[in-house]
C-alpha atoms as a PDB file:
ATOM      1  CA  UNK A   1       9.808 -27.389   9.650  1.00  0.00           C
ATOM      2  CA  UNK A   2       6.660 -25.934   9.963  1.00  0.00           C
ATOM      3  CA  UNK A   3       5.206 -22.287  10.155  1.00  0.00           C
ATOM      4  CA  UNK A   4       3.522 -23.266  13.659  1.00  0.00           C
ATOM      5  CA  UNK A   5       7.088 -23.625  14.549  1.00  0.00           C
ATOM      6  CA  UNK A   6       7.973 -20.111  13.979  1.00  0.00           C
ATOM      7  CA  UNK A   7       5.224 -19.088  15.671  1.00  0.00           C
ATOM      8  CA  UNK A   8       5.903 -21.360  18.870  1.00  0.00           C
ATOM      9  CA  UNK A   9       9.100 -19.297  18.968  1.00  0.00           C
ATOM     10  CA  UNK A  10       8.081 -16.249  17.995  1.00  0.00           C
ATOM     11  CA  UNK A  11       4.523 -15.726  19.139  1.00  0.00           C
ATOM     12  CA  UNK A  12       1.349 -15.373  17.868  1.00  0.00           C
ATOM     13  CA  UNK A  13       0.450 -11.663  17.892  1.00  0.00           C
ATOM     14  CA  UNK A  14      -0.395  -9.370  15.286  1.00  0.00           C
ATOM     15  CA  UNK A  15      -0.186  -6.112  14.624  1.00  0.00           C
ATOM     16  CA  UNK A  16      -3.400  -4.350  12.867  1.00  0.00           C
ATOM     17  CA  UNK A  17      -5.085  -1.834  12.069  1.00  0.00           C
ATOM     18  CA  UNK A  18      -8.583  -0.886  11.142  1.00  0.00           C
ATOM     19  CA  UNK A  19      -8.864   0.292   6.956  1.00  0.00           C
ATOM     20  CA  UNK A  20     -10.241   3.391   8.011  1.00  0.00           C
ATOM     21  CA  UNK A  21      -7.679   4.618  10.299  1.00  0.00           C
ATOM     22  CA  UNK A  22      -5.075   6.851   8.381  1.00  0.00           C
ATOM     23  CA  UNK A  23      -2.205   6.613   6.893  1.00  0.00           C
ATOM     24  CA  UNK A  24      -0.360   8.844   9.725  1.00  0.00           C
ATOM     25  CA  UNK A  25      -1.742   6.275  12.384  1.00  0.00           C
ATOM     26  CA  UNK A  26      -0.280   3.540   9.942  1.00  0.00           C
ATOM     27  CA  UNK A  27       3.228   4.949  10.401  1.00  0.00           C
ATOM     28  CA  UNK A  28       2.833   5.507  14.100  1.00  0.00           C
ATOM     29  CA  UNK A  29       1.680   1.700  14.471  1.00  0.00           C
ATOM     30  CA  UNK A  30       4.507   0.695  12.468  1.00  0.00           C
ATOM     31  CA  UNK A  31       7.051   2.821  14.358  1.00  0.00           C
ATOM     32  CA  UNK A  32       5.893   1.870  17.736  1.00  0.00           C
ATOM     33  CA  UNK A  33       5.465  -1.761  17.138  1.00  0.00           C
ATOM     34  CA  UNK A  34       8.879  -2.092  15.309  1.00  0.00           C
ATOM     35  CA  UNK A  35       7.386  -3.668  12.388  1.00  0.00           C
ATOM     36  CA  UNK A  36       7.417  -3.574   8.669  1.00  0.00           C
ATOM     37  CA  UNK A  37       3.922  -4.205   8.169  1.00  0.00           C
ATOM     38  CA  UNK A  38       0.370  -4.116   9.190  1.00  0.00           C
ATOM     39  CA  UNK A  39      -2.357  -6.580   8.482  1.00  0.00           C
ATOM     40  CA  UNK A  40      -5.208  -4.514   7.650  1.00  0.00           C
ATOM     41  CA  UNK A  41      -8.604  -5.825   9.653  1.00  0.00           C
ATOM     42  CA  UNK A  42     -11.646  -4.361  10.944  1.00  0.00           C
ATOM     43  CA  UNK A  43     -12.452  -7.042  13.912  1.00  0.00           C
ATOM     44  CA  UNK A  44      -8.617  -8.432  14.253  1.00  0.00           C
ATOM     45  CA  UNK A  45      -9.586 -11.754  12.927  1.00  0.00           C
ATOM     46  CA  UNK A  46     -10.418 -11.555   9.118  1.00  0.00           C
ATOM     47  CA  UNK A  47      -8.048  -9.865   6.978  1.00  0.00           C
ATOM     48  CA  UNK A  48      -9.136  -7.051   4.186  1.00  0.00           C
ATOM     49  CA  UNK A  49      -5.593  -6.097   3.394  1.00  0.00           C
ATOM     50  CA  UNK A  50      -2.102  -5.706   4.269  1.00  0.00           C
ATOM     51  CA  UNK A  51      -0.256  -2.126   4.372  1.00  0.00           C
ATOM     52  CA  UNK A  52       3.829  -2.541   4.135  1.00  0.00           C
ATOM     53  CA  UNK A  53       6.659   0.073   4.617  1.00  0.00           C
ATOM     54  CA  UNK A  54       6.851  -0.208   0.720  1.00  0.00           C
ATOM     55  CA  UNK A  55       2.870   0.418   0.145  1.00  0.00           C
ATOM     56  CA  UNK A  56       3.661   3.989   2.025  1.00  0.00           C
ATOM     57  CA  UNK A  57       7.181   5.054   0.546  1.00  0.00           C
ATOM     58  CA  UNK A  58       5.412   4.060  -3.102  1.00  0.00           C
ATOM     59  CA  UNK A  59       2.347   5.714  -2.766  1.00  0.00           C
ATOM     60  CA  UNK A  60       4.236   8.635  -1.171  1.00  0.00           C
ATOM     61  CA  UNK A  61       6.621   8.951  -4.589  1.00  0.00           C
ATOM     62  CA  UNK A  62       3.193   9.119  -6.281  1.00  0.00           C
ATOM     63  CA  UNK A  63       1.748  11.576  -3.865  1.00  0.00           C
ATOM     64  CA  UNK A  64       3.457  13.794  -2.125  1.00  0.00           C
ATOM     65  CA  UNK A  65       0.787  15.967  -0.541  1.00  0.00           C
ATOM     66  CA  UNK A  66      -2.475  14.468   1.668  1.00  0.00           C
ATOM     67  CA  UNK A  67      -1.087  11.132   2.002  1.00  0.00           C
ATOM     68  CA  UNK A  68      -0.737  11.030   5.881  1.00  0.00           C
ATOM     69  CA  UNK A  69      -4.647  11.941   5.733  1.00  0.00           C
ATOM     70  CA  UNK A  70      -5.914   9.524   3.629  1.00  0.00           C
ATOM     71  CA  UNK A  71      -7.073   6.154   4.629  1.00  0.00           C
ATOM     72  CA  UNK A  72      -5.323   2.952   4.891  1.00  0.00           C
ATOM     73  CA  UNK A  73      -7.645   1.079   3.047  1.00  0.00           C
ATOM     74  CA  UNK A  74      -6.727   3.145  -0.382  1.00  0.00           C
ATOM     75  CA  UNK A  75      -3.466   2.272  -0.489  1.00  0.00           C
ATOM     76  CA  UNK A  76      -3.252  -1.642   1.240  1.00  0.00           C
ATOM     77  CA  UNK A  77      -2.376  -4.781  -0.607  1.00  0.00           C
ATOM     78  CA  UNK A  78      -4.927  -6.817  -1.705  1.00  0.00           C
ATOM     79  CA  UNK A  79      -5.339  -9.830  -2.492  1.00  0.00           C
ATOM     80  CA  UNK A  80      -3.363 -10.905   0.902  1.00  0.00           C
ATOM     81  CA  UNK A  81      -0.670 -13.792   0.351  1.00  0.00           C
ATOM     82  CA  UNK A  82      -1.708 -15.719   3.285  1.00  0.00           C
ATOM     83  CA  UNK A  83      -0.769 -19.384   4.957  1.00  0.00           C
ATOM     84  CA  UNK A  84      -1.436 -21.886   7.657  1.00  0.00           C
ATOM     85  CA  UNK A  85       0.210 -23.428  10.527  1.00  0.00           C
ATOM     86  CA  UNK A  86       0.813 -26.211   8.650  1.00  0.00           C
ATOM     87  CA  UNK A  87       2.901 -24.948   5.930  1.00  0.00           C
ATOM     88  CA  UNK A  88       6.213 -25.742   5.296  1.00  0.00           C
ATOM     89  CA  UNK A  89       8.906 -23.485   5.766  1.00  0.00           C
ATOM     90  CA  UNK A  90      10.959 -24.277   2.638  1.00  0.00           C
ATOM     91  CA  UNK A  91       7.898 -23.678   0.661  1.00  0.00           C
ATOM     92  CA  UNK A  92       6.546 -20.567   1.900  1.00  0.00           C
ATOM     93  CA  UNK A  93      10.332 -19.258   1.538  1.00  0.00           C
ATOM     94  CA  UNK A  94       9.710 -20.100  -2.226  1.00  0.00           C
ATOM     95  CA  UNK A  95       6.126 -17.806  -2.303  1.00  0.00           C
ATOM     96  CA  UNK A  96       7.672 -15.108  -0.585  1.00  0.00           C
ATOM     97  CA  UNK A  97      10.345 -15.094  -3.031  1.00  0.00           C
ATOM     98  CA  UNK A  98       7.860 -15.972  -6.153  1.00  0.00           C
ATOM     99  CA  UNK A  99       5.515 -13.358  -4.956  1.00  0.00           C
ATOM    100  CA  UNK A 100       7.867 -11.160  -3.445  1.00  0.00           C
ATOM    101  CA  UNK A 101       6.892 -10.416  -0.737  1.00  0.00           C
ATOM    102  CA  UNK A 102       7.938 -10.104   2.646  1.00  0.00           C
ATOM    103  CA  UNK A 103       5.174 -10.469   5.093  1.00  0.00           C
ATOM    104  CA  UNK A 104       2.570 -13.813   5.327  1.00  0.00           C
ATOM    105  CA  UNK A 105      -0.604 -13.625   7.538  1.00  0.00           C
ATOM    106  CA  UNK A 106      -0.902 -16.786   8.895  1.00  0.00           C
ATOM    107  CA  UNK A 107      -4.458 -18.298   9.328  1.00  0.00           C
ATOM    108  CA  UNK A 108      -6.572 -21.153  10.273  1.00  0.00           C
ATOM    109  CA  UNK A 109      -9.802 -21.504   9.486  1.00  0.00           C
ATOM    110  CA  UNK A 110     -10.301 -18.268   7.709  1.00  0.00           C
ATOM    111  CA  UNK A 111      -9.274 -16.476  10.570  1.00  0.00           C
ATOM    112  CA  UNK A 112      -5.702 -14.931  11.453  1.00  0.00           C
ATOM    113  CA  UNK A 113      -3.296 -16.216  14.180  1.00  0.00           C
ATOM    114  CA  UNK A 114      -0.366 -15.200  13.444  1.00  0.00           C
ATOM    115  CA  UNK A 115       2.174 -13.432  10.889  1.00  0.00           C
ATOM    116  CA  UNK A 116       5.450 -14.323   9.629  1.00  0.00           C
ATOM    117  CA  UNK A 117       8.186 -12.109   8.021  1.00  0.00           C
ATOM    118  CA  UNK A 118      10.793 -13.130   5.776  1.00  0.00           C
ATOM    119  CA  UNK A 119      13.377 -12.136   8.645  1.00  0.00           C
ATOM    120  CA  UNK A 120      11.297 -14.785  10.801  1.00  0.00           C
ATOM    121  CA  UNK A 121      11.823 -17.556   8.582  1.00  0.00           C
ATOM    122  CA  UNK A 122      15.222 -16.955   7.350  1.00  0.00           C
ATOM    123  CA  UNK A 123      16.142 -16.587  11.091  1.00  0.00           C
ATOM    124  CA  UNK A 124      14.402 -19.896  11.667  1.00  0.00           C
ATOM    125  CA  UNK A 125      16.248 -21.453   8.623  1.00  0.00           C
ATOM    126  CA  UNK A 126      19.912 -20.354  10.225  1.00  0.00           C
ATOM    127  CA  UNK A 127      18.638 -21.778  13.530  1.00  0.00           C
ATOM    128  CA  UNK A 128      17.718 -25.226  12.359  1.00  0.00           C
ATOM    129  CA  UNK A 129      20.562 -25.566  10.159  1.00  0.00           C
ATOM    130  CA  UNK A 130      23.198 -24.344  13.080  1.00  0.00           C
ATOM    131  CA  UNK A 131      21.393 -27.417  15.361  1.00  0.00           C
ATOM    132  CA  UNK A 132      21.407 -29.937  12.405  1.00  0.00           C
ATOM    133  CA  UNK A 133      25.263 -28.895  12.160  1.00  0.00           C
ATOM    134  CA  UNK A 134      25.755 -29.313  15.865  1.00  0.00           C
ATOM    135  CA  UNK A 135      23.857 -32.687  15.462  1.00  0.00           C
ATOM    136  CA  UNK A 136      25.990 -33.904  13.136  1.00  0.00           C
ATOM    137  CA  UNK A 137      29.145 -32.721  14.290  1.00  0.00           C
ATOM    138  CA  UNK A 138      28.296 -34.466  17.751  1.00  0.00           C
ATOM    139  CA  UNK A 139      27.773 -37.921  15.560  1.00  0.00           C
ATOM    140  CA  UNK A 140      31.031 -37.804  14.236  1.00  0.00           C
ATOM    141  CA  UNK A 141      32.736 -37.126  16.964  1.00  0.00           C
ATOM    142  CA  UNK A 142      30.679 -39.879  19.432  1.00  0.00           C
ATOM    143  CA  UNK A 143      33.069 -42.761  20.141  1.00  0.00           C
END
């Protein structure tokens, strides 16, 4: 299985935002869009950072006071954990879980098409393993 695969099922869009933009608008975006994450990008295309659920609840146990206001870019992840299309599943389970984390740009090229959660691939996972089980139980019962 491949991370293309997710996306194929999934789809390819991305939630961003721009580093500038606040931290307030960063919990709006993430609020609206469902999400647990944003990928942090001036032009939508090359990433500067990544800004989590967890990067705002741990910042805010630091700072209590001003955080809404400041900007995203002080408190994003970076470097940025990233992958490709290409990628196997099993193995980008093992970064997230090495690295822990829980969201993976996906890019090509240097430039981002797509995102993947941990919920998307262990979703995935449970999907291909229910049809390799159906598969299989189909065999054995063929006469």
């Amino acid at each position: 299985m491949k991370i293309a695969d997710i996306l194929e099922a999934k789809g390819s869009e991305v939630a961003t935002i721009d580093g500038n933009a606040t931290v307030a608008d960063a919990v709006t975006s993430l609020a609206r869009h469902a999400i647990g994450a944003l990928v942090v990008s001036s032009d939508g295309r090359h990433i500067d950072g990544i800004v989590s659920e967890r990067d705002i609840v741990r910042q805010l146990d630091r700072e209590q006071r001003g955080l809404l206001d400041r900007a995203v870019r002080d408190i994003m992840s970076t470097p940025v954990h990233t992958c490709s299309p290409e990628d196997d599943v099993a193995a980008i389970m093992a970064t997230m879980t090495n690295e822990r984390v829980r969201h993976l740009p996906v890019t090509h090229e240097g430039a981002l098409v797509g995102i993947v959660s941990i919920g998307d691939v262990v979703k995935h996972t449970i999907e291909q393993l229910e049809l390799d089980r159906k598969l299989l139980e189909e065999y054995i019962t063929a006469r």
